[in-house]
PDB file of N, CA and C in Angstrom:
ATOM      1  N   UNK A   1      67.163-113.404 -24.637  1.00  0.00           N
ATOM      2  CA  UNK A   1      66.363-112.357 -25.225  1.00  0.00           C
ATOM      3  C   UNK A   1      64.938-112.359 -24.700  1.00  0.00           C
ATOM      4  N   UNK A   2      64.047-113.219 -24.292  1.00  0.00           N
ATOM      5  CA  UNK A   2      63.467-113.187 -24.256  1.00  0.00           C
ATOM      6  C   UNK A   2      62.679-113.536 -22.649  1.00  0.00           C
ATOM      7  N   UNK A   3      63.306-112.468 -21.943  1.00  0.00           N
ATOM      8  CA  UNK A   3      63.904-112.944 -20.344  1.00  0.00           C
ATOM      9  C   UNK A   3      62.620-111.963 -19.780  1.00  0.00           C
ATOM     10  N   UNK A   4      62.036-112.528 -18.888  1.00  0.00           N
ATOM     11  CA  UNK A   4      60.602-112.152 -18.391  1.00  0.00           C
ATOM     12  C   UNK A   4      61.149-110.865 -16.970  1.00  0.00           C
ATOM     13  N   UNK A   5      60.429-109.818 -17.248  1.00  0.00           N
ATOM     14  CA  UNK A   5      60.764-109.205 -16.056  1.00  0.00           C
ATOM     15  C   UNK A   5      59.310-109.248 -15.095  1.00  0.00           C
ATOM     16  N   UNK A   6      60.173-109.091 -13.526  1.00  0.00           N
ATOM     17  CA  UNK A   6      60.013-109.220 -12.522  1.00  0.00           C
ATOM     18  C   UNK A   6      58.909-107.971 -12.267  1.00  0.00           C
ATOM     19  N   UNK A   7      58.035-107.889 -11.464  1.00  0.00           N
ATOM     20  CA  UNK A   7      57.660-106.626 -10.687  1.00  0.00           C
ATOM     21  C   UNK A   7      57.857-106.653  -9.606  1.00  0.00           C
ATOM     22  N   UNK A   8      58.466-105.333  -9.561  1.00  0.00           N
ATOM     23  CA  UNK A   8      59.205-104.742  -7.894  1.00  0.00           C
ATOM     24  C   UNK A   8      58.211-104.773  -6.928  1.00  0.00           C
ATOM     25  N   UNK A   9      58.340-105.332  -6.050  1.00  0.00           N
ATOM     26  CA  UNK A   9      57.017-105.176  -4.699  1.00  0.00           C
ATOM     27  C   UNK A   9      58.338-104.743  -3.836  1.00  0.00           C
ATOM     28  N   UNK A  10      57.594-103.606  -3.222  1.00  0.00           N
ATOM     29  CA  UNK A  10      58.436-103.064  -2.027  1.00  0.00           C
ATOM     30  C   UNK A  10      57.329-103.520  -0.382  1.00  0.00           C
ATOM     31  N   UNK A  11      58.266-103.577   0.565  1.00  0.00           N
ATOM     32  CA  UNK A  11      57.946-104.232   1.737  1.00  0.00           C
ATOM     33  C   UNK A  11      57.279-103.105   2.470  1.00  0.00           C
ATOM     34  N   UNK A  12      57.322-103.093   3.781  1.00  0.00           N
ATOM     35  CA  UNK A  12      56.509-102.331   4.246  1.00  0.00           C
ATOM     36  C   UNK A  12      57.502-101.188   5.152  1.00  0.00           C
ATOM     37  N   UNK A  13      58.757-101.637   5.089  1.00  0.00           N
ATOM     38  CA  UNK A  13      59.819-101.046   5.161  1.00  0.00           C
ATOM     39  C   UNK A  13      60.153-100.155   4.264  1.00  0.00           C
ATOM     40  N   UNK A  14      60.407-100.618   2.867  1.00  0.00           N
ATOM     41  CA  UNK A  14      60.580 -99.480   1.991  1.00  0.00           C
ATOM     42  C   UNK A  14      59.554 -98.348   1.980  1.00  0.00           C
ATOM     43  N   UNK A  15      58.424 -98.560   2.259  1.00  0.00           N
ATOM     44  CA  UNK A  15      57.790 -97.604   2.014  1.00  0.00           C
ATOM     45  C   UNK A  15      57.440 -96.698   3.024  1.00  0.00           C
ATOM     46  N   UNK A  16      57.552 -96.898   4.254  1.00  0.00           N
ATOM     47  CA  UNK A  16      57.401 -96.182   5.541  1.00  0.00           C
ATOM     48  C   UNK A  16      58.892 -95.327   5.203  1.00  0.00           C
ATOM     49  N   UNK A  17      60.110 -96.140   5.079  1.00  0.00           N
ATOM     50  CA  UNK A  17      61.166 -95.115   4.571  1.00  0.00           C
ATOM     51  C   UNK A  17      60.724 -94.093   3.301  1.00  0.00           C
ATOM     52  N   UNK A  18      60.153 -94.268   2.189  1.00  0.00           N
ATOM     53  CA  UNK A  18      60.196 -93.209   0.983  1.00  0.00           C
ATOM     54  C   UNK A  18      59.043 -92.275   1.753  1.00  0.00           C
ATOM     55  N   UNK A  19      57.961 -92.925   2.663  1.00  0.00           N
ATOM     56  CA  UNK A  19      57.179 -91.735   3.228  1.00  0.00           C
ATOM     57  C   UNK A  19      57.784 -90.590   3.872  1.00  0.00           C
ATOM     58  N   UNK A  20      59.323 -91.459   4.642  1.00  0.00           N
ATOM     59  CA  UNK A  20      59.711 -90.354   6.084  1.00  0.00           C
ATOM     60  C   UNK A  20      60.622 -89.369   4.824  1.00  0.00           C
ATOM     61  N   UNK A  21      61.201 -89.620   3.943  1.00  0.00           N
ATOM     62  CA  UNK A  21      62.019 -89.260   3.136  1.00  0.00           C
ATOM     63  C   UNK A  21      61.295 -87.726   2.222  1.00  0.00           C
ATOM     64  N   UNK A  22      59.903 -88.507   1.611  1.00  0.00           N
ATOM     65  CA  UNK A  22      59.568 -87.312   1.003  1.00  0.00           C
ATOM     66  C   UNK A  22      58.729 -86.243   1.849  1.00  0.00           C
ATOM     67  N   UNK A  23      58.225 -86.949   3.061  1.00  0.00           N
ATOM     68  CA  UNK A  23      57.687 -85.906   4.085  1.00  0.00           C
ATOM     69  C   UNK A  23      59.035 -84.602   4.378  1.00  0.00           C
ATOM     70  N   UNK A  24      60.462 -85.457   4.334  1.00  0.00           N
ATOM     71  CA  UNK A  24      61.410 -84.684   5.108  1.00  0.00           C
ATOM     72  C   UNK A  24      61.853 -83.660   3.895  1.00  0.00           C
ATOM     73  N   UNK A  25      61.535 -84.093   2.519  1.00  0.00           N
ATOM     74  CA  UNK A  25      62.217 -83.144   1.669  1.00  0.00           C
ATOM     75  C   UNK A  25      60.815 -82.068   1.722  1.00  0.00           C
ATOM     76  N   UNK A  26      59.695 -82.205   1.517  1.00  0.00           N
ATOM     77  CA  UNK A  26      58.722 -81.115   1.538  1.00  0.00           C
ATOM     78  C   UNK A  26      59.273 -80.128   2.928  1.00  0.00           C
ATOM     79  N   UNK A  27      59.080 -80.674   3.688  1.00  0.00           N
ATOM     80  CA  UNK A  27      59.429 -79.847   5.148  1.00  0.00           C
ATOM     81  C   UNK A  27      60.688 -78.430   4.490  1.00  0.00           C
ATOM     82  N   UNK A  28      61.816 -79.535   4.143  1.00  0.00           N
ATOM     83  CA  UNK A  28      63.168 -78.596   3.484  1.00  0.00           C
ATOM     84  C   UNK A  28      62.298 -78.187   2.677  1.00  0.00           C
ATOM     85  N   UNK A  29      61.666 -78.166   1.790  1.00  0.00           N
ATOM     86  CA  UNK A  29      61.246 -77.343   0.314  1.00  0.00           C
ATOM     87  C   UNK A  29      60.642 -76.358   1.086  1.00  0.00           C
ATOM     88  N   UNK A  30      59.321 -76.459   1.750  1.00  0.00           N
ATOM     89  CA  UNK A  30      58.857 -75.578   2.768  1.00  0.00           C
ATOM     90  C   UNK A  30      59.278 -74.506   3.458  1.00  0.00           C
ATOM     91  N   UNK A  31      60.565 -74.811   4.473  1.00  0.00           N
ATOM     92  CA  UNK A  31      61.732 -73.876   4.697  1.00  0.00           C
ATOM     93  C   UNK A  31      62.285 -73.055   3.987  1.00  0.00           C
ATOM     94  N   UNK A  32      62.340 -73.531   2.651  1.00  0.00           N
ATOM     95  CA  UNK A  32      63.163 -72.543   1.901  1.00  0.00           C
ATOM     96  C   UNK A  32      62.012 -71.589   0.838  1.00  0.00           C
ATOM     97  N   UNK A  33      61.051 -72.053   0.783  1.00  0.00           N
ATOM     98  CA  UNK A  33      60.296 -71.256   0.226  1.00  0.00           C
ATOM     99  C   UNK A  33      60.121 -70.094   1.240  1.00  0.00           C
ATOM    100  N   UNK A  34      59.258 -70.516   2.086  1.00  0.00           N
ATOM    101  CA  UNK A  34      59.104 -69.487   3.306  1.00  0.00           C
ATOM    102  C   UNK A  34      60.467 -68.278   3.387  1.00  0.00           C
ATOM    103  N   UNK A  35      61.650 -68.877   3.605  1.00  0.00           N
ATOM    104  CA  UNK A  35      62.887 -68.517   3.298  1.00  0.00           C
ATOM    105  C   UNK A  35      62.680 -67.163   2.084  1.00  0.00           C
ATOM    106  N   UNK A  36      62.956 -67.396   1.034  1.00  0.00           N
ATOM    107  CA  UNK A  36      62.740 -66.736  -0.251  1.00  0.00           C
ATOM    108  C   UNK A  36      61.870 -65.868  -0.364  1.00  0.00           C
ATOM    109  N   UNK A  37      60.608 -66.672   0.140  1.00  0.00           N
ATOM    110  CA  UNK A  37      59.565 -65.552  -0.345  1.00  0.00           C
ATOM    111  C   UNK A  37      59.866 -63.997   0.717  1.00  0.00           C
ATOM    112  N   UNK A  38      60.394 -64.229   2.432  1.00  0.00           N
ATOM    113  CA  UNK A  38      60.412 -63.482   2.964  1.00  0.00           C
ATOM    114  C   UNK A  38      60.985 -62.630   2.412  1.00  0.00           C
ATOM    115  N   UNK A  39      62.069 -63.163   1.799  1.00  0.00           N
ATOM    116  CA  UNK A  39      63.344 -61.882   1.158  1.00  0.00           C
ATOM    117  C   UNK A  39      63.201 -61.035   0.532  1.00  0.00           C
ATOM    118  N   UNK A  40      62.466 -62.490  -0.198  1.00  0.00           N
ATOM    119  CA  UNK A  40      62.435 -60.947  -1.500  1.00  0.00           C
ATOM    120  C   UNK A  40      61.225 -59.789  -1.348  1.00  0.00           C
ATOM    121  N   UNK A  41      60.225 -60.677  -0.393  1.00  0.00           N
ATOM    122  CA  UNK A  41      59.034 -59.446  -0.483  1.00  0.00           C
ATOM    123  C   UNK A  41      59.367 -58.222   0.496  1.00  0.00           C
ATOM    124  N   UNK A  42      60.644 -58.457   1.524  1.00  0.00           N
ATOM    125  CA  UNK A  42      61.420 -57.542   2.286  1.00  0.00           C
ATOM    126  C   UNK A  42      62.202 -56.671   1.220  1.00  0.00           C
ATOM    127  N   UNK A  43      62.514 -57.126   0.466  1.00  0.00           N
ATOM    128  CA  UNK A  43      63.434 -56.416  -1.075  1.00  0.00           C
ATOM    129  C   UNK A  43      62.272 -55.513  -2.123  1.00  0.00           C
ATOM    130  N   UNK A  44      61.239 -56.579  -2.548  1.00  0.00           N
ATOM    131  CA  UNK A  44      60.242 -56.006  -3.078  1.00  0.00           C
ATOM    132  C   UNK A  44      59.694 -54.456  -2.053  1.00  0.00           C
ATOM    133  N   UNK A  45      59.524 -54.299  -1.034  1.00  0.00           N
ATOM    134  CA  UNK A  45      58.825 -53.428  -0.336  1.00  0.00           C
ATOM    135  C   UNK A  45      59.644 -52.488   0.106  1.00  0.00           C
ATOM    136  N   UNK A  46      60.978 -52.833   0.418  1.00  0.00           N
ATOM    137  CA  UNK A  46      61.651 -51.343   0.312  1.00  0.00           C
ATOM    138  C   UNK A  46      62.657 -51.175  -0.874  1.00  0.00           C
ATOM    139  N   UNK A  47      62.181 -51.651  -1.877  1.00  0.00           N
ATOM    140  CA  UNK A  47      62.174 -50.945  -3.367  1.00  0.00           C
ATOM    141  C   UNK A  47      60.660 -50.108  -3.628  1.00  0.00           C
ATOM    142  N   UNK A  48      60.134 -50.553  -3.074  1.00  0.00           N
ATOM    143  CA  UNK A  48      58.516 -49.378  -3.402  1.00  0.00           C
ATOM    144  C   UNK A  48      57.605 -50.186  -4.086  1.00  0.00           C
ATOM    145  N   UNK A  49      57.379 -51.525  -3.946  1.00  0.00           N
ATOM    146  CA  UNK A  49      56.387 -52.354  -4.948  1.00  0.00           C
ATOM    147  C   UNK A  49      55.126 -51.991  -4.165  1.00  0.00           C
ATOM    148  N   UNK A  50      54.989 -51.863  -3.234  1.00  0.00           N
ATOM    149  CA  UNK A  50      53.548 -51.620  -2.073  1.00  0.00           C
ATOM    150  C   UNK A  50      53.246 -52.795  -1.877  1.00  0.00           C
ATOM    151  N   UNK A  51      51.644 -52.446  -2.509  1.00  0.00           N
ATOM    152  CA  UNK A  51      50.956 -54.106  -1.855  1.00  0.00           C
ATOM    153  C   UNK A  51      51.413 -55.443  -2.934  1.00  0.00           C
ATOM    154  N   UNK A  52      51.959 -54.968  -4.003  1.00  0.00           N
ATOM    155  CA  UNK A  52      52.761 -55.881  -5.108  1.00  0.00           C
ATOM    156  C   UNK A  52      53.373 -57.071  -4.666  1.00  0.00           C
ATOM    157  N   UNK A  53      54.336 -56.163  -3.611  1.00  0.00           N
ATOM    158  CA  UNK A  53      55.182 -57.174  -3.305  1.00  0.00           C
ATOM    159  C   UNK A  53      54.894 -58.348  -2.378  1.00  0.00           C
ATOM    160  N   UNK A  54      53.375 -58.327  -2.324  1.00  0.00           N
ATOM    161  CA  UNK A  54      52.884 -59.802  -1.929  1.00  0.00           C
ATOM    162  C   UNK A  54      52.909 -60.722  -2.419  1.00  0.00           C
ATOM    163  N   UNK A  55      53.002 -60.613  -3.992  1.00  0.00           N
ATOM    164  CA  UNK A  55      52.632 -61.469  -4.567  1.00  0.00           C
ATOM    165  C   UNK A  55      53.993 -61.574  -5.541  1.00  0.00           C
ATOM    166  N   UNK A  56      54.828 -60.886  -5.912  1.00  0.00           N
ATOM    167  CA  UNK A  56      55.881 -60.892  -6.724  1.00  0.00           C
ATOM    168  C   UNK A  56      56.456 -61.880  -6.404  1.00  0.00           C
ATOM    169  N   UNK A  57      56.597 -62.018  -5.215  1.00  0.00           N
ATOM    170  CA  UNK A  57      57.932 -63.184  -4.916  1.00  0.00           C
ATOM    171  C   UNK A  57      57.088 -64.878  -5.468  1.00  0.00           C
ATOM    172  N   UNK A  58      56.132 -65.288  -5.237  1.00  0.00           N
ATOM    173  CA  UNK A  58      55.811 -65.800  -5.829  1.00  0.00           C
ATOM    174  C   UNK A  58      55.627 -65.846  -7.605  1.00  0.00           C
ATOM    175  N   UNK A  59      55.436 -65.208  -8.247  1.00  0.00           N
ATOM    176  CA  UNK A  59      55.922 -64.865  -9.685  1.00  0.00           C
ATOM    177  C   UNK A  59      57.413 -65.007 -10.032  1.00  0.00           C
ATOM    178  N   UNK A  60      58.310 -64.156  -9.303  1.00  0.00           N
ATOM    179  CA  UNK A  60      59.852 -64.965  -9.040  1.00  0.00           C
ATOM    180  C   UNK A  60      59.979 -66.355  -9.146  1.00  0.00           C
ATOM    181  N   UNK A  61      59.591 -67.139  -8.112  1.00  0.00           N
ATOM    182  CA  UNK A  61      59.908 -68.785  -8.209  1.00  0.00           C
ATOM    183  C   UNK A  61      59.276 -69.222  -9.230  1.00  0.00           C
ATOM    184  N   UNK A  62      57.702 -69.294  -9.279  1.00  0.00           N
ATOM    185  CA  UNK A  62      57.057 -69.587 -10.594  1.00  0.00           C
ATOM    186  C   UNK A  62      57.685 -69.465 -11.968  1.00  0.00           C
ATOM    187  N   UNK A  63      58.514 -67.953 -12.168  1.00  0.00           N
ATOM    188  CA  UNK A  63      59.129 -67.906 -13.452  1.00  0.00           C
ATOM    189  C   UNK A  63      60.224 -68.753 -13.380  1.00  0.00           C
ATOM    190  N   UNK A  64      61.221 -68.769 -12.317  1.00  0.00           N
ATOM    191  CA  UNK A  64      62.398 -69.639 -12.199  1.00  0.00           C
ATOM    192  C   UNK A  64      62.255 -71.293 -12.614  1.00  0.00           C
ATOM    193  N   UNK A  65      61.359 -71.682 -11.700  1.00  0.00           N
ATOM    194  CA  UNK A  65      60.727 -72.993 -12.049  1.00  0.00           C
ATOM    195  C   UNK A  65      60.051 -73.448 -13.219  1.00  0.00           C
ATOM    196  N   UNK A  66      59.797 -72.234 -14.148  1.00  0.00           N
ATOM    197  CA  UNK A  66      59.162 -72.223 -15.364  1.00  0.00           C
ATOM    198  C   UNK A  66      60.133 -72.343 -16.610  1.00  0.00           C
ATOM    199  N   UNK A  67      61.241 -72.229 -16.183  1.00  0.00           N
ATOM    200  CA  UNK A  67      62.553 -71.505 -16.696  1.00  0.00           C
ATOM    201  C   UNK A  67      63.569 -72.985 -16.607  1.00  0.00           C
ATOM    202  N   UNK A  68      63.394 -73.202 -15.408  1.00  0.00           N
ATOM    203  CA  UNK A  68      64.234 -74.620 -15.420  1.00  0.00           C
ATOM    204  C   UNK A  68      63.580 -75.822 -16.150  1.00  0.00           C
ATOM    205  N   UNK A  69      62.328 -75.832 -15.622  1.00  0.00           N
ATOM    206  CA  UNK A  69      61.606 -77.043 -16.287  1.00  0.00           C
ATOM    207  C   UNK A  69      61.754 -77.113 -17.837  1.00  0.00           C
ATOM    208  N   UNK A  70      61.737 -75.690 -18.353  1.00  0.00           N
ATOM    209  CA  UNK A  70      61.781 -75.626 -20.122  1.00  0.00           C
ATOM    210  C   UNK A  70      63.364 -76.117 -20.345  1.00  0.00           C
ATOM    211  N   UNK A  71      64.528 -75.709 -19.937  1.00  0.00           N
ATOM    212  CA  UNK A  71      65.375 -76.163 -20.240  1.00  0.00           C
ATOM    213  C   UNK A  71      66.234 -77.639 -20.109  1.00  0.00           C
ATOM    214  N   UNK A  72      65.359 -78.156 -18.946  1.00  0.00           N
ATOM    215  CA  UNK A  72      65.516 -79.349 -18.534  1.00  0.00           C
ATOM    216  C   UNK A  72      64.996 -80.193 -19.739  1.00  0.00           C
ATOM    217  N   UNK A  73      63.567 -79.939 -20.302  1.00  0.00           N
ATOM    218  CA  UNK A  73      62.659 -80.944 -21.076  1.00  0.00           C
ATOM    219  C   UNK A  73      63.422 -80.885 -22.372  1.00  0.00           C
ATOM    220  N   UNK A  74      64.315 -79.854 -22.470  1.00  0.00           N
ATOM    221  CA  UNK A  74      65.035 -79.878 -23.757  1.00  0.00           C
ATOM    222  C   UNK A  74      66.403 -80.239 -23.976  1.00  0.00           C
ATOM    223  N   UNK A  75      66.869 -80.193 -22.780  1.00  0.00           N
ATOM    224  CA  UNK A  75      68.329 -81.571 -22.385  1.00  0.00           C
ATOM    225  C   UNK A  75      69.599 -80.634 -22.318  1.00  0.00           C
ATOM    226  N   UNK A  76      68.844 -78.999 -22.252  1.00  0.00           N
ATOM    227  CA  UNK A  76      69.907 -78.206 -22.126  1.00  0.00           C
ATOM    228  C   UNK A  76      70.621 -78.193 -20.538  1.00  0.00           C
ATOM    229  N   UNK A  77      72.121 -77.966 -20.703  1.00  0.00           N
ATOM    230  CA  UNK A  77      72.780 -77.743 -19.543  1.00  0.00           C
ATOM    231  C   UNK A  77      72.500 -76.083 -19.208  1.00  0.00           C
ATOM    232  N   UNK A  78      72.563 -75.130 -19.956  1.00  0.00           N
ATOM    233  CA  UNK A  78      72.263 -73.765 -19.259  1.00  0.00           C
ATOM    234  C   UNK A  78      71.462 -73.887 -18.783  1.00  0.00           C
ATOM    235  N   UNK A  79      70.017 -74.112 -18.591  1.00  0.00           N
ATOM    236  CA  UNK A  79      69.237 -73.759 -17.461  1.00  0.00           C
ATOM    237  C   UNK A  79      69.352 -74.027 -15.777  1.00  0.00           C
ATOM    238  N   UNK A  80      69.358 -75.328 -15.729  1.00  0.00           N
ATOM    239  CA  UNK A  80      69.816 -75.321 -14.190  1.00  0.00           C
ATOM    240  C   UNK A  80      70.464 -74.130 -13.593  1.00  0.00           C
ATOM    241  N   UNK A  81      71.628 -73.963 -14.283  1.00  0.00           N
ATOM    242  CA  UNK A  81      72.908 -72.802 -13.482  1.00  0.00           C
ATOM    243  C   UNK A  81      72.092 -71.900 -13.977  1.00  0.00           C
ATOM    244  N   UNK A  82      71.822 -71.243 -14.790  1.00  0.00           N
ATOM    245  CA  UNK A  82      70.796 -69.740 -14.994  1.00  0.00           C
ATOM    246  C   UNK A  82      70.081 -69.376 -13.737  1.00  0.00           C
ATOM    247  N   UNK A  83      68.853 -70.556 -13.940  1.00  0.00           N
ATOM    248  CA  UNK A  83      68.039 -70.379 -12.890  1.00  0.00           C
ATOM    249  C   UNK A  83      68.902 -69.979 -11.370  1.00  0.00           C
ATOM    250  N   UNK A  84      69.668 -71.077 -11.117  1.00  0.00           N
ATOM    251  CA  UNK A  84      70.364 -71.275  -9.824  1.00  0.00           C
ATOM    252  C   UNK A  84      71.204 -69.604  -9.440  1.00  0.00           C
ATOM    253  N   UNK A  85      71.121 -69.139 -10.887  1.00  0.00           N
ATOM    254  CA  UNK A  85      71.866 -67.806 -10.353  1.00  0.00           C
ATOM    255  C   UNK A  85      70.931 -66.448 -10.105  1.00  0.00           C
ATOM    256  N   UNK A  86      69.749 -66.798 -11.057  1.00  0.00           N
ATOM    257  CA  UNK A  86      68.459 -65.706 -10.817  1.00  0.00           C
ATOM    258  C   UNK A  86      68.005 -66.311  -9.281  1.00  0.00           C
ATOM    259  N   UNK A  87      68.032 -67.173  -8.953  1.00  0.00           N
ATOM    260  CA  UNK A  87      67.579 -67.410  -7.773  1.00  0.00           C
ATOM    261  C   UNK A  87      68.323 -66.632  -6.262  1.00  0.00           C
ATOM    262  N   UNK A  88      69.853 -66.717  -6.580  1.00  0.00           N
ATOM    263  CA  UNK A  88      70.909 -66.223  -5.490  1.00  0.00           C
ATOM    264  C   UNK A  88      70.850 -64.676  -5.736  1.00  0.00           C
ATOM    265  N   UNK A  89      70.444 -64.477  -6.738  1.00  0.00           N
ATOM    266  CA  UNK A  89      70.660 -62.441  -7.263  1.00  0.00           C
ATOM    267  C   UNK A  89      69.831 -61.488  -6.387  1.00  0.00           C
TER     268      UNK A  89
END
């Protein structure tokens, strides 16, 4: 019971790996934003938003991400797939 814990020291290995790792997921996050935002502001603009649709597509992810995070913090399973489907629509 009364068993002392350890603190994790990571080497200089682990951490040059979690650098190349989260550099490589921003890059992907990056891609796909860029990705998205093109679309939809190509969607936004020949639906007729004008200069709107500069900025909508950003309001899109923001709400999505606003949307998941609330349902996540509350341990619900609908949000993920919600979001995941306002996102593909």
């Amino acid at each position: 019971m009364g068993e002392e814990r350890r603190a994790v020291v990571f080497g200089r290995t682990h951490r040059v790996v979690t650098g190349v790792v989260v550099a490589g997921a921003m890059v992907i996050a990056g891609i796909g934003f860029a990705g998205s935002y093109a679309a939809v502001r190509a969607l936004a603009e020949k639906k007729g938003f004008g200069t709107f649709s500069l900025v909508f597509p950003i309001g899109i992810d923001a709400g999505i991400l606003e949307h998941r995070t609330a349902f996540t913090a509350r341990g619900s399973d609908i949000g993920p797939p919600l979001a995941s489907a306002l996102a593909s629509a």
